[in-house]
Protein backbone atom coordinates (compact mmCIF):
# COMPACT_ATOMS: atom_id res chain seq x y z
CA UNK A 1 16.96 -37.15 -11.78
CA UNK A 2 18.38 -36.43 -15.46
CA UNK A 3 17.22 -35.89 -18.63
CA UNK A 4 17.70 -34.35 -22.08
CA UNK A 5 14.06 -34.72 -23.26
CA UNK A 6 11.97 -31.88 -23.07
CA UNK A 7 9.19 -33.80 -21.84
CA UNK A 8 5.98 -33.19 -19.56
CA UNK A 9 7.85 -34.76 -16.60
CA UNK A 10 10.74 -32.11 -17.35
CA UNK A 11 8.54 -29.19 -17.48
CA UNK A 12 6.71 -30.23 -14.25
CA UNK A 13 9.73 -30.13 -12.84
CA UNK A 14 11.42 -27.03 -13.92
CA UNK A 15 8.27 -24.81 -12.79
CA UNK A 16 7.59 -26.37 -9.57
CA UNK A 17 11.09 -25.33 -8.69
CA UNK A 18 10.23 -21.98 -10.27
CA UNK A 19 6.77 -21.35 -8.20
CA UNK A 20 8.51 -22.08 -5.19
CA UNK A 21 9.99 -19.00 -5.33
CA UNK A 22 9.82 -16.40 -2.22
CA UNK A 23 7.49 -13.83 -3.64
CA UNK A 24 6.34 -10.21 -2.29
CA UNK A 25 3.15 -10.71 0.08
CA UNK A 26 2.92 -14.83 -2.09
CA UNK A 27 1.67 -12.67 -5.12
CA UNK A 28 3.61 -14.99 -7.17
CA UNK A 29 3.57 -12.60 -10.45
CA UNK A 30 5.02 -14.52 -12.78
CA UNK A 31 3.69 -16.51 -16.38
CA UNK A 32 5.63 -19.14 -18.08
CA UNK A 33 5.23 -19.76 -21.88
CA UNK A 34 7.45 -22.85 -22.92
CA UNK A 35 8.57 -22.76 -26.95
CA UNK A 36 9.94 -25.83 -27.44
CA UNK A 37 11.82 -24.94 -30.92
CA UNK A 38 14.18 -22.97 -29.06
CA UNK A 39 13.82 -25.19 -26.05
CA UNK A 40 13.52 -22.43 -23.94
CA UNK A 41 10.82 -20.86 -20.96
CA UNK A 42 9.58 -17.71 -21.40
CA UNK A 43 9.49 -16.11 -17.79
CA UNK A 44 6.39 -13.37 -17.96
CA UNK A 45 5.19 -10.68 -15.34
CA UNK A 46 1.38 -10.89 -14.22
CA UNK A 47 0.14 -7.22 -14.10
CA UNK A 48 -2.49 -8.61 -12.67
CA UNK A 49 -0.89 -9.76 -9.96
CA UNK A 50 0.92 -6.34 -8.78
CA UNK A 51 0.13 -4.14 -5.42
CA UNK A 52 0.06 -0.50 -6.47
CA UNK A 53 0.05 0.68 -2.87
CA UNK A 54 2.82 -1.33 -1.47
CA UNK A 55 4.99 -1.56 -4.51
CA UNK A 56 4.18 1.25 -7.21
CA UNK A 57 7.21 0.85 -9.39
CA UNK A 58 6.56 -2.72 -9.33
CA UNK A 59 10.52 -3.31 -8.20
CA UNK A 60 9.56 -6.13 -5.77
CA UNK A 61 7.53 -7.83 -8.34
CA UNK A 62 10.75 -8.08 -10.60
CA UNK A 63 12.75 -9.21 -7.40
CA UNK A 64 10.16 -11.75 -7.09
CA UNK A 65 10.03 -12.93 -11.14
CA UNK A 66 14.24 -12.88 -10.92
CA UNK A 67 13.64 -15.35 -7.40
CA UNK A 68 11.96 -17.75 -10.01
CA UNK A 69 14.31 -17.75 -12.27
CA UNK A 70 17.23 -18.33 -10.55
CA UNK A 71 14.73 -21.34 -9.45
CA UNK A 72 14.41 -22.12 -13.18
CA UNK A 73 18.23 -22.45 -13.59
CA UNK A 74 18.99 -24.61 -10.68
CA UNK A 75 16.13 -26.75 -11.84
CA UNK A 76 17.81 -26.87 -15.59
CA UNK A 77 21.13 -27.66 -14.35
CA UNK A 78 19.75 -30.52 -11.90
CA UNK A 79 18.36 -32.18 -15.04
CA UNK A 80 21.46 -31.79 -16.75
CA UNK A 81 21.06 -28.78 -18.99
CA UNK A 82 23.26 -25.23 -19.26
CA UNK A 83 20.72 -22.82 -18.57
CA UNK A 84 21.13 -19.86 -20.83
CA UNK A 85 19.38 -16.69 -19.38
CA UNK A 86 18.33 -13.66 -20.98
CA UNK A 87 17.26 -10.81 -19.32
CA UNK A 88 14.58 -8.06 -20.53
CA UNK A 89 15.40 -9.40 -24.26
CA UNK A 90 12.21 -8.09 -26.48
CA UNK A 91 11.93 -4.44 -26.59
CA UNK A 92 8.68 -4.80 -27.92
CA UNK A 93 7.24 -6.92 -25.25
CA UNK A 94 7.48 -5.31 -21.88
CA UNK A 95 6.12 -8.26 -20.01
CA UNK A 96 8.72 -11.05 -20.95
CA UNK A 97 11.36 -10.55 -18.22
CA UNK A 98 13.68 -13.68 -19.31
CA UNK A 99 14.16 -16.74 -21.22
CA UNK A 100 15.77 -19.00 -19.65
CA UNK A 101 16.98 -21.49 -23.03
CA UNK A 102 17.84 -25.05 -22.18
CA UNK A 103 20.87 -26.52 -23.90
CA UNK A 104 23.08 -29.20 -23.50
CA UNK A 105 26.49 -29.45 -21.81
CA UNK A 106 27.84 -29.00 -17.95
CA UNK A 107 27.11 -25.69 -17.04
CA UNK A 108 30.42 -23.89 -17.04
CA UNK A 109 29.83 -20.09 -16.14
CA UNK A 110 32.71 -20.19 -13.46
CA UNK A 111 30.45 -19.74 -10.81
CA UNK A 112 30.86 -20.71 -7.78
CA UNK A 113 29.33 -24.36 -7.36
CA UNK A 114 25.38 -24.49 -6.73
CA UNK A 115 25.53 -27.90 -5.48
CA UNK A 116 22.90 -28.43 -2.61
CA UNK A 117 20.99 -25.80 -3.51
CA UNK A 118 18.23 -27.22 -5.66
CA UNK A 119 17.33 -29.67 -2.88
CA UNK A 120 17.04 -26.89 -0.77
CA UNK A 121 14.09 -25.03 -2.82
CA UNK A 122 11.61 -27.22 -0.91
CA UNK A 123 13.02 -26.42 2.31
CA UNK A 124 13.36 -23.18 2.14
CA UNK A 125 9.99 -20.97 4.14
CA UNK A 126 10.56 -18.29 5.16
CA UNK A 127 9.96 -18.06 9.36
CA UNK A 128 8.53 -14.87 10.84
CA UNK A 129 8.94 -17.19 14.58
CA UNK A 130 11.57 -15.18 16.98
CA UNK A 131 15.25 -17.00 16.53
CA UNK A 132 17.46 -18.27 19.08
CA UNK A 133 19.97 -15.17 18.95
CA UNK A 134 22.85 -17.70 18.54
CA UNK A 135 25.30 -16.30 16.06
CA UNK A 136 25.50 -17.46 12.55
CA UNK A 137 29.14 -18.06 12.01
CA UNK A 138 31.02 -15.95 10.01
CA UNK A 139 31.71 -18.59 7.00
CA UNK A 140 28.36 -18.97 6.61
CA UNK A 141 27.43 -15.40 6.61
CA UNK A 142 31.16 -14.64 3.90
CA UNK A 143 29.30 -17.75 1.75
CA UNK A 144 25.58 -16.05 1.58
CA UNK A 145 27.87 -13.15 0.57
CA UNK A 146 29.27 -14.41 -2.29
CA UNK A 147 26.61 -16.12 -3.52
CA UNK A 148 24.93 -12.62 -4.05
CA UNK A 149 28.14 -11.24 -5.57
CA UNK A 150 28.13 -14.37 -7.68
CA UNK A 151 24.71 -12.99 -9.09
CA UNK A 152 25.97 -9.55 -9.55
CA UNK A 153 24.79 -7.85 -6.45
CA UNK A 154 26.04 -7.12 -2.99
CA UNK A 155 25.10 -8.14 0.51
CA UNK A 156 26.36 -6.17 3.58
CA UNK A 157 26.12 -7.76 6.73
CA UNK A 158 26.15 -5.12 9.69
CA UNK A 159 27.98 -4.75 13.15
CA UNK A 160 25.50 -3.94 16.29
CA UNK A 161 25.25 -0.82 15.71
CA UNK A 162 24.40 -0.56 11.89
CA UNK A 163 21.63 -3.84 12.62
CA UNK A 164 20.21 -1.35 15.12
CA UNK A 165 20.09 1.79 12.48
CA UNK A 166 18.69 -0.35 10.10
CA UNK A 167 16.26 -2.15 11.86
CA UNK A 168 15.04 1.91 13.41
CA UNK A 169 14.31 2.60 9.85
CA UNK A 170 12.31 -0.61 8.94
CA UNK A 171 10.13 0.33 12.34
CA UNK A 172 9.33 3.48 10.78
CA UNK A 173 8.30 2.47 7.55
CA UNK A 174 6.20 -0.30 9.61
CA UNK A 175 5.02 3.00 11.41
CA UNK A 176 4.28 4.75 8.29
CA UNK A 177 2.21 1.80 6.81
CA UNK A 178 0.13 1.26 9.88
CA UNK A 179 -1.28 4.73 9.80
CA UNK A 180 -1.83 4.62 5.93
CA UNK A 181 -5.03 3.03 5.42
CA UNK A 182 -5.09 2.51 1.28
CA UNK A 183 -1.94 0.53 2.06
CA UNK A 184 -3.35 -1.33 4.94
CA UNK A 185 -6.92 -2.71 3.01
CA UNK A 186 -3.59 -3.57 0.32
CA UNK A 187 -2.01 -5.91 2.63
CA UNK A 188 -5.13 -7.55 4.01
CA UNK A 189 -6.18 -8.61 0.80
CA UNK A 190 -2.88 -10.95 0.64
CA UNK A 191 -3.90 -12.36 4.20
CA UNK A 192 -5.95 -16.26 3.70
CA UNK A 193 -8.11 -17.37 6.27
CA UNK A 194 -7.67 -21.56 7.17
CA UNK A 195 -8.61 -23.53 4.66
CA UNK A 196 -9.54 -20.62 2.32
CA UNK A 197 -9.64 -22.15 -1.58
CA UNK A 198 -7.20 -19.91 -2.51
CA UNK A 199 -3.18 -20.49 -4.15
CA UNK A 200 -2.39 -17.20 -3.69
CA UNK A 201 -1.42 -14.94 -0.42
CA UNK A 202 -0.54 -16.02 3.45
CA UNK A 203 -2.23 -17.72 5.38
CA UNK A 204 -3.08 -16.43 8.57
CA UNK A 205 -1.21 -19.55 10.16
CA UNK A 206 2.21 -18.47 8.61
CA UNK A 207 2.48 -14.91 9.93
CA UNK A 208 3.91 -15.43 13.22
CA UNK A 209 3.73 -13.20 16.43
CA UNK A 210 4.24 -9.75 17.50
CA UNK A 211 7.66 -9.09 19.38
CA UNK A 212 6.46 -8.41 22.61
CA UNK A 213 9.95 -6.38 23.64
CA UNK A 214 9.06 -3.88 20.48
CA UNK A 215 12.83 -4.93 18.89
CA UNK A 216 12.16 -6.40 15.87
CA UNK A 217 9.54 -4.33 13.50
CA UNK A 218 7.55 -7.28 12.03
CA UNK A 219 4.85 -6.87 9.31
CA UNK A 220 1.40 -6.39 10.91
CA UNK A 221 -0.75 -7.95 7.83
CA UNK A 222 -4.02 -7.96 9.61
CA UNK A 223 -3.76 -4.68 11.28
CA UNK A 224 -7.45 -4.00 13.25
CA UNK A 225 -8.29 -7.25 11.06
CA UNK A 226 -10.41 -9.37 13.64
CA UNK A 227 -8.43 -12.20 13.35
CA UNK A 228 -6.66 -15.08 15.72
CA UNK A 229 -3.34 -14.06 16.32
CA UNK A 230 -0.57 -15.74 18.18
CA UNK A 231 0.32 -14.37 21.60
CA UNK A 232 3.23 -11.88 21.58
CA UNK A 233 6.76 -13.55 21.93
CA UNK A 234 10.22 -12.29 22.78
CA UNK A 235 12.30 -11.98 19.78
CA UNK A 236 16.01 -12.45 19.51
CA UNK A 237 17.95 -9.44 21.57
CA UNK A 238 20.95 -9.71 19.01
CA UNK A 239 19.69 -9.98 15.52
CA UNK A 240 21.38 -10.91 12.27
CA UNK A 241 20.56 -8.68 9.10
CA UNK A 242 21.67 -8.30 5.78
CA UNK A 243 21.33 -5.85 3.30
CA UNK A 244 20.94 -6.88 -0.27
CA UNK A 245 21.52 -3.83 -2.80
CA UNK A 246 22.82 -2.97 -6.10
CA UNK A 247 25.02 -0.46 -8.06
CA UNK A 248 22.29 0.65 -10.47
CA UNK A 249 18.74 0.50 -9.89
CA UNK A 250 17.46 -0.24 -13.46
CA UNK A 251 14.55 -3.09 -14.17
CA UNK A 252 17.33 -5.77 -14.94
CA UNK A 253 19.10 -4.67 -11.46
CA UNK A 254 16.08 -5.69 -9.87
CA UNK A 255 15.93 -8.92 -12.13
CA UNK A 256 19.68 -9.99 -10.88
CA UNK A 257 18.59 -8.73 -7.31
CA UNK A 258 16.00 -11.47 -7.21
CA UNK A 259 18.27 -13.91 -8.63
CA UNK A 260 20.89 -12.76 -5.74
CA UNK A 261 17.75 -13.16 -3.05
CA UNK A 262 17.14 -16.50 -3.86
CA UNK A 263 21.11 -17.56 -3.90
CA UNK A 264 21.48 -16.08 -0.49
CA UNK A 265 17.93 -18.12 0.68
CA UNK A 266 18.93 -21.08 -0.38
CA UNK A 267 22.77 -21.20 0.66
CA UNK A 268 21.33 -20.15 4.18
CA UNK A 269 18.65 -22.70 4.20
CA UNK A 270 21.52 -25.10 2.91
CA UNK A 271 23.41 -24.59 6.49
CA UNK A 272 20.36 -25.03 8.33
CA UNK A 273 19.97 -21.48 8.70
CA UNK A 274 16.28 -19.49 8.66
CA UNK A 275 15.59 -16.27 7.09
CA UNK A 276 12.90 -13.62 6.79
CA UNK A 277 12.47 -10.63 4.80
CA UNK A 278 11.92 -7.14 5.82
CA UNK A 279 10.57 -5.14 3.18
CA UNK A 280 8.93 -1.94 5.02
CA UNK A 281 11.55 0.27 4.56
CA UNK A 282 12.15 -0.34 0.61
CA UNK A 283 8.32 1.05 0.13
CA UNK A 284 9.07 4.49 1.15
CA UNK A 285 11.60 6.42 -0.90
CA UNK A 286 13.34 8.52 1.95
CA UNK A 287 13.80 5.27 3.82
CA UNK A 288 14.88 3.63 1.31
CA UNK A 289 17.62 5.80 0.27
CA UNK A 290 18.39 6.21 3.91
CA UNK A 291 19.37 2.06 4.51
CA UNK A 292 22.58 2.99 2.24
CA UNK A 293 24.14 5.04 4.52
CA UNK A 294 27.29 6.96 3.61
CA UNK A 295 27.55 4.17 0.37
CA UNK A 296 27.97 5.88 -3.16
CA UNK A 297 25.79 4.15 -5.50
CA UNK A 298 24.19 1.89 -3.20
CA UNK A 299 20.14 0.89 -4.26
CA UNK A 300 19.31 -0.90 -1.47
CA UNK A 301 16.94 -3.97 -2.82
CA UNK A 302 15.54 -5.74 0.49
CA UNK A 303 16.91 -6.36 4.06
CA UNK A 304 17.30 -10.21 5.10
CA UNK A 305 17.05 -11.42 8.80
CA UNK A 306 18.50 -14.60 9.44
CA UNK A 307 19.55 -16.85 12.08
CA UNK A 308 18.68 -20.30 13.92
CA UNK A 309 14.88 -20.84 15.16
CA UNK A 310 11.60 -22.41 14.00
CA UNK A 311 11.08 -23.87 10.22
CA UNK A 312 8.70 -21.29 8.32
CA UNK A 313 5.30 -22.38 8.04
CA UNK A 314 4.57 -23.34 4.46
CA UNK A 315 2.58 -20.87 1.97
CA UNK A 316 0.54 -22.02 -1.12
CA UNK A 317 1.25 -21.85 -4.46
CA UNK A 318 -0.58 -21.88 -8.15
CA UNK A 319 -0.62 -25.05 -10.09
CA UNK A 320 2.95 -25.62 -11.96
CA UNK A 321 1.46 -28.15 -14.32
CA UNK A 322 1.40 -27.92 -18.10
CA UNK A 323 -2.04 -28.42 -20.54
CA UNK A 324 -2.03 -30.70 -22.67
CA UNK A 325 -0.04 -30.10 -26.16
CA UNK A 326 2.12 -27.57 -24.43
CA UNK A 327 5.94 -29.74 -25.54
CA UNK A 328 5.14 -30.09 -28.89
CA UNK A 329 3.46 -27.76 -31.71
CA UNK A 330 4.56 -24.90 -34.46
CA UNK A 331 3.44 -22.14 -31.67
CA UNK A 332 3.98 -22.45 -27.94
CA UNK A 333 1.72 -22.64 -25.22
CA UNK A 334 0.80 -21.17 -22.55
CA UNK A 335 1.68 -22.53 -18.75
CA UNK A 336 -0.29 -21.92 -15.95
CA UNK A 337 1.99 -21.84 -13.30
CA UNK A 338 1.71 -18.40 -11.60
């Protein structure tokens, strides 16, 4: 598909790629005001949409806005536009995280090539099933690495031995959260019941099982929830983790970090390989700061598990659609698209 015109059909398409975006807990806290002067998509937080509990500085919610964008500018360059982005630009307005300004011409930021990674956005779930324990190979593991350099953040993948440290760590923020009950009502407010009318959250189909050896530390969203759960499965012995951090730990680090996530996602989907994310450990500061080890000036951002296994079951998401009047007029419009 290509086109120059900033029409309906364009928008539609630029923020359904956006709202496909992984998102922390399928919050999906992001707005998107299109001014079609400048041709460019405003990219907006949702206070509304944040989890004081689980993420009080609100870092995961920018991780999750910078996901989208990166979105946004694989959708813009699929249509045939050089996506200009600008991060954190208006002083004055403290909920515009980006613009992403659509202009014409090849985009030619000497990145590495994103080809195959828009048609991955649809394909990309993540999958909280167990994974075979076969080895990703190593130059697929050196490409999800530079695609998060490429973004202008790191990704460490660790031996045995440092998987096993971090993966300790992530069971005792898991521990930590289970025995904090403000932060347990938090999560089970982002938990759907089948066929709940709802575009937000995860359903209860998509959470997956318990590890029944006690390996991996996977979120417990329903806690004593009375609730159907799958029965307990045997994870992989050997698993594959990656830690995504940054130099600096500022609000447009966490922007970029997103934008990093969602390049490693997608160039893993694009080999046919799954991911999860494991996000207990980033919610407690001490744990946090412990995942960087003996680094100097390492912010550790999120930990990725990834390997071969079950497709991720699919989660909902808010309409993408424009109203009516919102591609042409002196003052632009708001999208719903959350």
């Amino acid at each position: 598909m290509r086109t120059r015109e900033v029409d309906a059909t364009a928008v539609q398409a630029l923020l359904a790629a956006a709202v496909a975006a992984p998102s922390i807990h399928n919050t999906q806290p992001w707005r998107f005001r299109l001014d079609p002067d400048s041709r460019s998509i405003e990219v907006r937080v949702d206070q509304e949409r944040a989890l004081p509990r689980t993420d009080p500085e609100r870092r995961a919610q920018y991780l999750s806005v910078g996901a989208a964008v990166f979105n946004l500018r694989l959708a813009a360059a699929h249509l045939d536009w050089n996506p200009v982005v600008r991060l954190l630009a208006a002083t004055d307005d403290p909920d515009l995280l980006a613009t992403v300004q659509l202009t014409v011409g090849p985009v030619t930021d000497g990145q590495p090539s994103l080809d195959g990674l828009y048609e991955a956005i649809e394909r990309r779930h993540t999958s909280r099933m167990p994974f075979t324990g076969r080895p990703v190979p190593e130059p697929i593991a050196t490409e999800m690495i530079s695609s998060a350099r490429a973004e202008g953040a790191h990704l460490d993948v660790p031996d045995i031995m440092g998987t096993r440290r971090l993966l300790r760590l992530t069971e005792a923020a898991e521990a930590r959260n289970a025995g904090h009950p403000d932060r347990t009502a938090e999560t089970r407010t982002c938990v759907t019941a089948p066929g709940a009318d709802t575009s937000y959250g995860i359903p209860i189909t998509a959470l997956g099982p318990r590890d029944a050896s006690g390996r991996m530390p996977v979120r417990d969203f329903t806690g004593e929830l009375s609730a159907p759960r799958l029965p307990g499965l045997r994870f992989e012995r050997h698993a594959q983790v990656a830690l995504l951090w940054t130099a600096r730990d500022r609000r447009e680090d966490w922007l970029r970090a997103g934008q990093a996530l969602q390049r490693v996602l997608l160039t893993a989907t694009r080999h046919g390989v799954r991911t999860s994310m494991l996000h207990q450990a980033m919610e407690w500061p001490d744990l946090r700061g412990a995942l960087a080890g003996s680094r100097q000036r390492c912010c550790p951002q999120l930990l990725i598990r990834f390997g071969y296994g079950q497709d991720g079951g699919r989660t909902p998401r808010a309409s993408a659609y424009p109203v009516p009047g919102s591609i042409a007029g002196p003052e632009p419009e708001a999208l719903p698209g959350s």
